[in-house]
Protein backbone atom coordinates (compact mmCIF):
# COMPACT_ATOMS: atom_id res chain seq x y z
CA UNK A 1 22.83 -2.56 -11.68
CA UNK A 2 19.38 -1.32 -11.62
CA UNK A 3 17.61 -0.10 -14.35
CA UNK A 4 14.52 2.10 -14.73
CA UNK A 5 11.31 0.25 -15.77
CA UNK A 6 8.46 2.92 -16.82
CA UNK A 7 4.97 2.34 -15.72
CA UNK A 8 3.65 1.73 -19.15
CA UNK A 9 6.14 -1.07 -19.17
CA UNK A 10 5.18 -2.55 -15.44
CA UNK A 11 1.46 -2.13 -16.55
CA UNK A 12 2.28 -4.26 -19.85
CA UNK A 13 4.02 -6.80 -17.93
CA UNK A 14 1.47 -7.13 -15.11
CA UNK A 15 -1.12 -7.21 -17.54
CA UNK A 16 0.59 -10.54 -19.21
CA UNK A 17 0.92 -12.26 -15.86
CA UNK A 18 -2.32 -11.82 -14.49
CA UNK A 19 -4.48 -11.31 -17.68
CA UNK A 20 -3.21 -13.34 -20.56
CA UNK A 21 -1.51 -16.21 -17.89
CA UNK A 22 2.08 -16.01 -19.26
CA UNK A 23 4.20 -17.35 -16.39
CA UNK A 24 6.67 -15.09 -14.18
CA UNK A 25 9.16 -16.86 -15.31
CA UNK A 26 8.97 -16.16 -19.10
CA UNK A 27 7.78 -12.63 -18.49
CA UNK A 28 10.64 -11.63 -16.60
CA UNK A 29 13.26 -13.27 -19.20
CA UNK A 30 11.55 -11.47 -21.96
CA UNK A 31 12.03 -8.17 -20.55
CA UNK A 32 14.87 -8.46 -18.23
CA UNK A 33 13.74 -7.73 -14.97
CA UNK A 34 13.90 -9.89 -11.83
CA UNK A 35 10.73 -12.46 -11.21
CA UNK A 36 11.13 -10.82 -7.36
CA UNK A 37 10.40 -7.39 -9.00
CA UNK A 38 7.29 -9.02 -11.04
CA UNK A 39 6.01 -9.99 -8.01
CA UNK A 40 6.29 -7.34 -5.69
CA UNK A 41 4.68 -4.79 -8.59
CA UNK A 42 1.44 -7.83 -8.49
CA UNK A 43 1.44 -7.39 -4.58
CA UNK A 44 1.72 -3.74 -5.22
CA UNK A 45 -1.49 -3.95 -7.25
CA UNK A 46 -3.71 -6.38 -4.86
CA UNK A 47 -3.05 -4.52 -1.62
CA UNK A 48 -6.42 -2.78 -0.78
CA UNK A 49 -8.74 -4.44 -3.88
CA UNK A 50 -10.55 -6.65 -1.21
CA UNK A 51 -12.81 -5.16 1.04
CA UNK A 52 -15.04 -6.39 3.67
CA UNK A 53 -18.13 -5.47 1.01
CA UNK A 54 -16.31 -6.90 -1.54
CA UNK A 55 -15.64 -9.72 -0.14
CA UNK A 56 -19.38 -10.11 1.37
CA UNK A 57 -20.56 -9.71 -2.30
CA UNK A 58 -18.49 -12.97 -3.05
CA UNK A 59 -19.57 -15.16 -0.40
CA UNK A 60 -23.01 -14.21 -1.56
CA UNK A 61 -22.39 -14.87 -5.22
CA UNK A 62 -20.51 -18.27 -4.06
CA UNK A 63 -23.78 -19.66 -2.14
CA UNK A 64 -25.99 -18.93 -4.93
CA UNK A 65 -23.49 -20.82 -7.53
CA UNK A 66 -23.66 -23.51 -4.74
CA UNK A 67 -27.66 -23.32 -4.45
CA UNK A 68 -27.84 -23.58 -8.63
CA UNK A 69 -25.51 -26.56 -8.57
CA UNK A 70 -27.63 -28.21 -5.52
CA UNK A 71 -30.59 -27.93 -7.68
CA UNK A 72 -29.00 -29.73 -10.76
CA UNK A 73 -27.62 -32.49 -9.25
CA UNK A 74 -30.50 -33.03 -7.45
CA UNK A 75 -32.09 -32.96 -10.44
CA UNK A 76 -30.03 -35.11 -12.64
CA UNK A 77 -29.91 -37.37 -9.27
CA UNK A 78 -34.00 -37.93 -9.44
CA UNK A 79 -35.09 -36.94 -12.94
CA UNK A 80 -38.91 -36.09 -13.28
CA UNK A 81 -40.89 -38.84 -15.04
């Protein structure tokens, strides 16, 4: 039988999944809901969040993470004397 499951309650359980790392698994047990309802409520949440701009922004961010760390082990590779 179904039962209702306020938002307050799907935002508190969402919020342990994604932002404190508790697994499905335990989060479902602990408040007796289905792990197939857990997830569908996280896909819920993530349709729409990336956008092309959004996801520019990242690949930009990612090569300059990728330049820094080029630098460094370049560095520690040939220290200056």
């Amino acid at each position: 039988m179904a039962q209702y499951i306020s938002n307050e309650q799907k935002d508190k359980i969402i919020k342990s999944v994604r932002d404190e790392g508790k697994r499905v698994v335990d989060v479902a047990a602990e408040n007796g809901v289905s792990t197939k309802a857990i997830y569908n409520w996280l896909r819920a949440g993530v349709k729409g969040d990336s956008s092309g701009l959004e996801i520019a922004r990242l690949k930009r961010e990612l090569d300059a993470v990728y330049g820094v760390l080029g630098k460094v082990t370049a560095e520690l590779k040939h220290p200056k004397k």
